[in-house]
Protein backbone atom coordinates (compact mmCIF):
# COMPACT_ATOMS: atom_id res chain seq x y z
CA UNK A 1 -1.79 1.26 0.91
CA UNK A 2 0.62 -1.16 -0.78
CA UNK A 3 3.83 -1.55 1.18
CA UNK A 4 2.65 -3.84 3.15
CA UNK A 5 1.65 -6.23 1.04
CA UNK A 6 5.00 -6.52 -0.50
CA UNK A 7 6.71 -7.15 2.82
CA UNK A 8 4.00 -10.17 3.04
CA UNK A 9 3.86 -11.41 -0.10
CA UNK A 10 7.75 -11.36 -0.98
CA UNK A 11 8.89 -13.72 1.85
CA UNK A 12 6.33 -16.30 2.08
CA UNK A 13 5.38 -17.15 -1.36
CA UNK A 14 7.01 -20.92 -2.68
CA UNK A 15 10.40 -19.59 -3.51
CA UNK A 16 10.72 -21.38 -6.76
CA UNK A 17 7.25 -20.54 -8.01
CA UNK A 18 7.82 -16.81 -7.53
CA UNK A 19 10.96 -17.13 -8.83
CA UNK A 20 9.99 -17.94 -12.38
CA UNK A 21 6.80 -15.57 -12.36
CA UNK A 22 8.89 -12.28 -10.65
CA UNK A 23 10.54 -11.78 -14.93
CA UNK A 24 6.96 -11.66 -16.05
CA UNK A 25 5.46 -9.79 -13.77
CA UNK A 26 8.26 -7.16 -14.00
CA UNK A 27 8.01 -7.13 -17.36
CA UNK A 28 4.42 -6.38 -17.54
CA UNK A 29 4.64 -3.79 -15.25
CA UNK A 30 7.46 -1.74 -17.60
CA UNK A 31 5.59 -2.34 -20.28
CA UNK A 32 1.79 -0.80 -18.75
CA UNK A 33 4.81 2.30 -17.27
CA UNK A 34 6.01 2.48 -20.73
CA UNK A 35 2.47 2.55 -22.50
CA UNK A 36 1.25 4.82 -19.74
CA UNK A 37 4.01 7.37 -20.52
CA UNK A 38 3.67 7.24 -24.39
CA UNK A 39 -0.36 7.89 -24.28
CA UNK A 40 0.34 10.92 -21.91
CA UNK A 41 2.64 12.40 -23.63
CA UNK A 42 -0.14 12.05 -26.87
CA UNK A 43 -2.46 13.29 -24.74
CA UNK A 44 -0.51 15.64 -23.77
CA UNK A 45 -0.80 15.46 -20.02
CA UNK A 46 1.49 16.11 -17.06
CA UNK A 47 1.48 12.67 -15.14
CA UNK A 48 5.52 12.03 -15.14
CA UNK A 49 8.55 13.44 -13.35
CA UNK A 50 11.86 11.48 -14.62
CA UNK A 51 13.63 12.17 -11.83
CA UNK A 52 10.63 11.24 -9.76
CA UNK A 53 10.42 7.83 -11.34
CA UNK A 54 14.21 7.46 -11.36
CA UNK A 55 13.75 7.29 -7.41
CA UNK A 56 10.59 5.30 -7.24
CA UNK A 57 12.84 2.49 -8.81
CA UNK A 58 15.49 2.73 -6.71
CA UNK A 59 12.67 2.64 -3.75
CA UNK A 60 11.70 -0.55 -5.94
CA UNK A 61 15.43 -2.16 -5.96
CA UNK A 62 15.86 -1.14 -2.29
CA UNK A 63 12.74 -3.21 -1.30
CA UNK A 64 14.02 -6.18 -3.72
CA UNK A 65 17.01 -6.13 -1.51
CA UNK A 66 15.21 -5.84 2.16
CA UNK A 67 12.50 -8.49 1.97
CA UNK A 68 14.85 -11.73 1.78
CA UNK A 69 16.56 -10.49 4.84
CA UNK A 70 13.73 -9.77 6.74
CA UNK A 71 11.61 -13.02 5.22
CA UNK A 72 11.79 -15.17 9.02
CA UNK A 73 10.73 -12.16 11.08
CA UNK A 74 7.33 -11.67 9.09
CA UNK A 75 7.31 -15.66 8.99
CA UNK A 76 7.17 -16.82 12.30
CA UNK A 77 4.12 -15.12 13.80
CA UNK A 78 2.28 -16.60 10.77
CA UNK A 79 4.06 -20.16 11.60
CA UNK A 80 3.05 -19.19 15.17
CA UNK A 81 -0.76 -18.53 14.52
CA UNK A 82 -1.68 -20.90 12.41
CA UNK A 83 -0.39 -23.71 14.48
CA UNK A 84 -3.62 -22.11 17.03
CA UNK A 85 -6.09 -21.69 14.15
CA UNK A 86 -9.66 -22.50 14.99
CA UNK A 87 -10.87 -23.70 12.26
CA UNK A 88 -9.32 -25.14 9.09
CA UNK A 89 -10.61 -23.62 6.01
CA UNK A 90 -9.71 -24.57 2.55
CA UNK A 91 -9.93 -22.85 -0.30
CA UNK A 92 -11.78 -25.93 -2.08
CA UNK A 93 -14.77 -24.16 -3.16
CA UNK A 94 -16.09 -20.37 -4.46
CA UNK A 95 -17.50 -19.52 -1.27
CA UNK A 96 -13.96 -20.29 1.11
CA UNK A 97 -12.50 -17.92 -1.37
CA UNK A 98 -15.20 -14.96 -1.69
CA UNK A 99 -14.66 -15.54 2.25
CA UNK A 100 -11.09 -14.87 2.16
CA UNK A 101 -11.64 -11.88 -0.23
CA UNK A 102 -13.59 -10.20 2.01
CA UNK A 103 -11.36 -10.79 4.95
CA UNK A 104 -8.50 -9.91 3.17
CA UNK A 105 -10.41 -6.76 1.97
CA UNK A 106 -11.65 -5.87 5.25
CA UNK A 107 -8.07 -6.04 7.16
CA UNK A 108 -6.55 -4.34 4.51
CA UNK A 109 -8.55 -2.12 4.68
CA UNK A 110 -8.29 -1.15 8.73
CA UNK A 111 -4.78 -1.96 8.34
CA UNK A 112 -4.46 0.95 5.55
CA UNK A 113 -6.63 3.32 8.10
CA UNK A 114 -4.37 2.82 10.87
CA UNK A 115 -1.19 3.70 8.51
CA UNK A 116 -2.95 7.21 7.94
CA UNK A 117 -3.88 7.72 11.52
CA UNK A 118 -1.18 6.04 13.94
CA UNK A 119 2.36 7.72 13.34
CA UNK A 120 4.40 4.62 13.79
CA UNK A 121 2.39 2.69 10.97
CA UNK A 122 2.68 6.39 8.98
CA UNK A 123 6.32 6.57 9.25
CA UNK A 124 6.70 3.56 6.46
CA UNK A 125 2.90 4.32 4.39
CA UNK A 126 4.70 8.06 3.90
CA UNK A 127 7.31 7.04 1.33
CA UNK A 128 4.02 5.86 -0.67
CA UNK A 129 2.67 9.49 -0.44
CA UNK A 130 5.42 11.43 -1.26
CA UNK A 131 5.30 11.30 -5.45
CA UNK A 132 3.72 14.84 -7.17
CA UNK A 133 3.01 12.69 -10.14
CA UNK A 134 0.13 10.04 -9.81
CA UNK A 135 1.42 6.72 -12.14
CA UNK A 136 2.25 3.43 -12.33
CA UNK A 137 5.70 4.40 -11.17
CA UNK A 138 3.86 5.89 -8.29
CA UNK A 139 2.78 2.22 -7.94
CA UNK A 140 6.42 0.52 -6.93
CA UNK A 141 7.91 3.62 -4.31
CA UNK A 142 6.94 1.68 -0.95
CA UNK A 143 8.17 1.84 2.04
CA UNK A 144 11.29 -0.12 3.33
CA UNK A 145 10.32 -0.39 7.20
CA UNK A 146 7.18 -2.35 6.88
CA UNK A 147 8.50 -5.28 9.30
CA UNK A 148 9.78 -2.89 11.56
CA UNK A 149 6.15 -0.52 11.89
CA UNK A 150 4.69 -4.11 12.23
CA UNK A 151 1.77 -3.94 9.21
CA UNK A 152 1.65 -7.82 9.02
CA UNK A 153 -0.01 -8.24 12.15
CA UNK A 154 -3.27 -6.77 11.28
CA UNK A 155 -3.43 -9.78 8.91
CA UNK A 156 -2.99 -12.59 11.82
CA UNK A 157 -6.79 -12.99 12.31
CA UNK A 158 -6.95 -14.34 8.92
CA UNK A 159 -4.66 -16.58 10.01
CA UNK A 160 -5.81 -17.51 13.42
CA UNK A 161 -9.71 -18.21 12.15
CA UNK A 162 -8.14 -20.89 9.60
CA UNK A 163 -6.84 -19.81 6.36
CA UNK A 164 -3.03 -21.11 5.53
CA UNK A 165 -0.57 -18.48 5.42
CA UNK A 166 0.01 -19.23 1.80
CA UNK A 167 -3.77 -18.31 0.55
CA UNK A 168 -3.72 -15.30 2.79
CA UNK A 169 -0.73 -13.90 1.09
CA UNK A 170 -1.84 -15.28 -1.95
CA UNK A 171 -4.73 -13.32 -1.52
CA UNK A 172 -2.86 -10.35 -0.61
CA UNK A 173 -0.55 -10.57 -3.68
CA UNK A 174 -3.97 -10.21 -5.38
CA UNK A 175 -4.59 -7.38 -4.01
CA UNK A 176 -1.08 -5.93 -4.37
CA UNK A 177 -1.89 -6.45 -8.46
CA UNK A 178 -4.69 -5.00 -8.68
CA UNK A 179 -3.50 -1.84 -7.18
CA UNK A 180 -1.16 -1.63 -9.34
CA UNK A 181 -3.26 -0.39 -11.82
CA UNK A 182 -5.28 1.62 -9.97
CA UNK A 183 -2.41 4.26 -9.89
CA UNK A 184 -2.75 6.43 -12.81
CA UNK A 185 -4.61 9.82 -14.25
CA UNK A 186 -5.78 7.63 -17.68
CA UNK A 187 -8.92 6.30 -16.55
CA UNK A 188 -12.57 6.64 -17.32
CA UNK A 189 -15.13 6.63 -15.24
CA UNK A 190 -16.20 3.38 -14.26
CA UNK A 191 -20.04 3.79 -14.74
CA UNK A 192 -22.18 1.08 -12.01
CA UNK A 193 -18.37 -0.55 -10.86
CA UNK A 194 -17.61 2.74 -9.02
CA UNK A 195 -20.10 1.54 -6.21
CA UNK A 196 -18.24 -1.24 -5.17
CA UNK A 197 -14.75 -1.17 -6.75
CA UNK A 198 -11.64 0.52 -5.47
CA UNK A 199 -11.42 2.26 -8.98
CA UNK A 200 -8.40 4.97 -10.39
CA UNK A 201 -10.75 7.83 -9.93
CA UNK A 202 -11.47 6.70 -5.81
CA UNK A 203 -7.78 5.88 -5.60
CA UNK A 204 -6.47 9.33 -7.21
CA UNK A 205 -8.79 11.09 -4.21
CA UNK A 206 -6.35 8.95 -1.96
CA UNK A 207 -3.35 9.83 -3.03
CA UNK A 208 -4.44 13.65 -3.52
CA UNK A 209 -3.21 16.28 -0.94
CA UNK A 210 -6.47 18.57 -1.35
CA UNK A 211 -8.20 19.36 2.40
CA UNK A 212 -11.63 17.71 0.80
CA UNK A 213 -9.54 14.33 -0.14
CA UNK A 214 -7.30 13.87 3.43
CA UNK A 215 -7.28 10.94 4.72
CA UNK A 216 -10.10 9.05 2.38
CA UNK A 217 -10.61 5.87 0.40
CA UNK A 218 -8.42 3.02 2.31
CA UNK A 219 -9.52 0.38 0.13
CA UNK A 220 -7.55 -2.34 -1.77
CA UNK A 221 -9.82 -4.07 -4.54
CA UNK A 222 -13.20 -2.99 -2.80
CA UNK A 223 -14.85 0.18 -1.82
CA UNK A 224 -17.68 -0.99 0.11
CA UNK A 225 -15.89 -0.79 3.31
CA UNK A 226 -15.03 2.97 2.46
CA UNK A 227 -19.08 3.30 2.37
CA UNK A 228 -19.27 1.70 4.90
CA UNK A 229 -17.37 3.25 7.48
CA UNK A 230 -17.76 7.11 6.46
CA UNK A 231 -14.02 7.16 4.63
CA UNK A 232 -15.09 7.34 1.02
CA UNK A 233 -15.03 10.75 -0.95
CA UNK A 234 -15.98 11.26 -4.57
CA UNK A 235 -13.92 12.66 -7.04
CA UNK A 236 -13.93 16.55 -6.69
CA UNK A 237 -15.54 17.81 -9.95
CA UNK A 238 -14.69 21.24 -10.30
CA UNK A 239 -11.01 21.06 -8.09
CA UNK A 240 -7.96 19.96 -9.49
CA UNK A 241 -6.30 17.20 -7.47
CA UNK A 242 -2.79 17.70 -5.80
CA UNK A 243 -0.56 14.65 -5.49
CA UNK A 244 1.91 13.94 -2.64
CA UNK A 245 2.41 14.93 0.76
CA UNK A 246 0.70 17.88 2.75
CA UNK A 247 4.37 18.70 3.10
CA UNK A 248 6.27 17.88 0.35
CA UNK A 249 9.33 16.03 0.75
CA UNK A 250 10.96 18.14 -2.27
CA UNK A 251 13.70 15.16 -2.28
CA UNK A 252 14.65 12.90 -4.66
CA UNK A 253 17.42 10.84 -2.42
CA UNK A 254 16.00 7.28 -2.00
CA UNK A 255 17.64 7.45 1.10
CA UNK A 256 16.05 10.57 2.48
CA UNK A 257 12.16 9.26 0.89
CA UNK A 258 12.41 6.14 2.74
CA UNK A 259 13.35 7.32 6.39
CA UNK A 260 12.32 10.91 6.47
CA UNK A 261 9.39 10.29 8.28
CA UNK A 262 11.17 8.40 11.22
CA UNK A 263 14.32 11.26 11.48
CA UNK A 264 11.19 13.49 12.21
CA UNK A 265 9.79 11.27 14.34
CA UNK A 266 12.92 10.56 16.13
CA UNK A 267 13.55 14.63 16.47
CA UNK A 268 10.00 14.79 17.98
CA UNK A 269 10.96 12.50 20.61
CA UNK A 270 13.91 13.76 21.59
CA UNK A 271 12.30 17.52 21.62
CA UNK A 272 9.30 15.96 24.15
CA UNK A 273 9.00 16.60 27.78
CA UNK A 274 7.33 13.98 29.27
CA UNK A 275 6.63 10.21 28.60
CA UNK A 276 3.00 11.34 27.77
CA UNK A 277 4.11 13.65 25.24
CA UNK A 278 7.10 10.83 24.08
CA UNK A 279 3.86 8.50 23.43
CA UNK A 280 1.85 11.04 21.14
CA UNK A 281 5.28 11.39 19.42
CA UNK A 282 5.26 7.98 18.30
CA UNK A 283 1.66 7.08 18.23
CA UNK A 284 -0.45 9.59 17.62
CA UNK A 285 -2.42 11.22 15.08
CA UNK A 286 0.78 11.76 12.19
C-alpha cells in the first residue's frame, strides 16, 4: 500500500537533495505511463481509462500540495524516538542495510495489513483501491489523509531500535519506487523471483476485487512475509481479475475519491447507537 510512504518520504528527505531529483523522477515516471499506454494500445489491451488517469493526477497534485504542510506533524515523533533509540545502527556495511530492508519490509508490510483490516487506516488506503484500470497511473492516486489515519507510526520501531530517520525513509522511498512498477497488466511471469519478490502478477491479485483475491498480498518489495503469514494468493488462472473497489466509487471528482471513505464513515457514526457500536464504526473490520 503506497500512500504512506509518500506522506514519509516527502517531508523528511534533505530538502535540497529531493529538490533536484523530484524533475527526474517525474519525468521517468511519464515516460514508463507513456510507454505503458503506447504498448497497450499495440497490444491491444484494455488497461487505461482517460478520465480515470485524469483524476489519479489530480490525486497526484493534491498530495504535492498536502505533504509540505503537514511535513512537522510526521517529523516530530521521528525527532521524538530517535532521541530514545537503543542502539545506534549505521548503515556502514551490507548487513546494517539487508537489516533495514527487512525491517522496513516487515512493517510495511503489517502496516499495509492493518490499512485493509482497521477502518480508520482504510479510510485513506481506499483512494488507492478505487481505479478499474490497473497502471502506472494507478501507481500515483494515494490517499491525502495519511497523517491524519496515523500510518507513520507503524514505522517508529525502526526508529526506536536505532536506524536514523533519514535511512528509514530512505529505505521507504525505496520501496515507494519499486512499487511503482509493480502496477501494471504488461508483465511476464517472473519464473524462480515469484517466490520471494512482490512481483506485478502478486500485486495485480492485490489490487483485484475478485472474492478469491480480497484482502491478499500486503507486500512492498518482498513476498516472503505474505508466505509467511497465510496472506499470499496466486494468480487465478482461469478467472479474469476485477480492479477497484468491492463497491465501486463510480466517481471521478478528486474531491469525492479522496474523502469518500471518511463521509461514510462519519454517516456510520452518526447512525450508531451506542459507544460500542461508535467504536466498530471507526475501527473495525472496513
Amino acid at each position: 500500500m503506497l500512500d504512506s510512504l509518500i506522506d514519509l518520504t516527502g517531508p523528511l528527505q534533505p530538502h535540497g537533495a529531493w529538490q533536484s531529483y523530484r524533475p527526474l523522477v517525474a519525468a521517468v515516471a511519464i515516460g514508463f505511463m507513456l510507454l505503458e499506454y503506447g504498448l497497450a494500445r499495440l497490444a491491444l489491451h484494455d488497461t487505461h481509462d482517460a478520465k480515470e488517469t485524469a483524476a489519479s493526477f489530480g490525486i497526484a497534485a493534491g498530495n504535492a500540495l498536502l505533504r509540505g504542510m503537514e511535513a512537522g506533524l510526521v517529523a516530530l515523533p521521528f525527532v521524538i524516538v530517535y532521541e530514545y533509540r537503543a542502539f545506534d545502527i549505521p548503515l556502514n556495511s551490507v548487513w546494517a542495510v539487508l537489516a533495514l530492508l527487512l525491517g522496513s519490509e516487515f512493517f510495511y508490510y503489517w502496516h499495509h495489513r492493518a490499512a485493509h483490516r482497521i477502518r480508520w487506516l482504510w479510510a485513506t488506503h481506499a483512494v488507492h483501491h478505487t481505479p478499474s484500470k490497473l497502471n502506472y497511473t494507478a501507481a500515483i492516486r494515494l490517499g491525502w489523509t495519511g497523517a491524519i489515519s496515523g500510518n507513520f507510526l507503524f514505522f517508529l520501531p525502526l526508529v526506536w531500535i536505532g536506524f536514523h530517520p533519514l535511512a528509514v525513509l530512505g529505505m521507504l522511498a525505496v520501496n515507494l519506487g519499486y512499487q511503482f512498477f509493480i502496477h501494471t497488466q504488461l508483465a511476464p511471469d517472473l519464473g524462480p523471483l515469484e517466490w520471494v519478490l512482490n512481483t506485478p502478477r502478486h500485486h495485480q491479485v492485490h489490487h483485484a476485487s475478485n472474492a478469491s483475491c480480497l484482502d491478499r498480498n500486503y507486500g512492498g518489495i518482498l513476498i516472503i512475509f505474505d508466505r509467511m503469514f497465510g496472506s499470499f494468493a496466486e494468480h487465478p488462472k482461469d478467472e479474469p481479475l476485477r480492479y477497484g473497489l468491492v463497491d465501486p466509487l463510480n466517481s471521478n471528482n478528486p474531491l469525492r475519491i479522496a474523502f469518500h471513505e471518511w463521509l461514510r464513515m462519519a454517516r456510520d457514526v452518526g447512525q450508531a447507537r451506542s459507544w460500542r457500536q461508535r467504536w466498530r464504526a471507526m475501527f473495525g473490520t472496513p
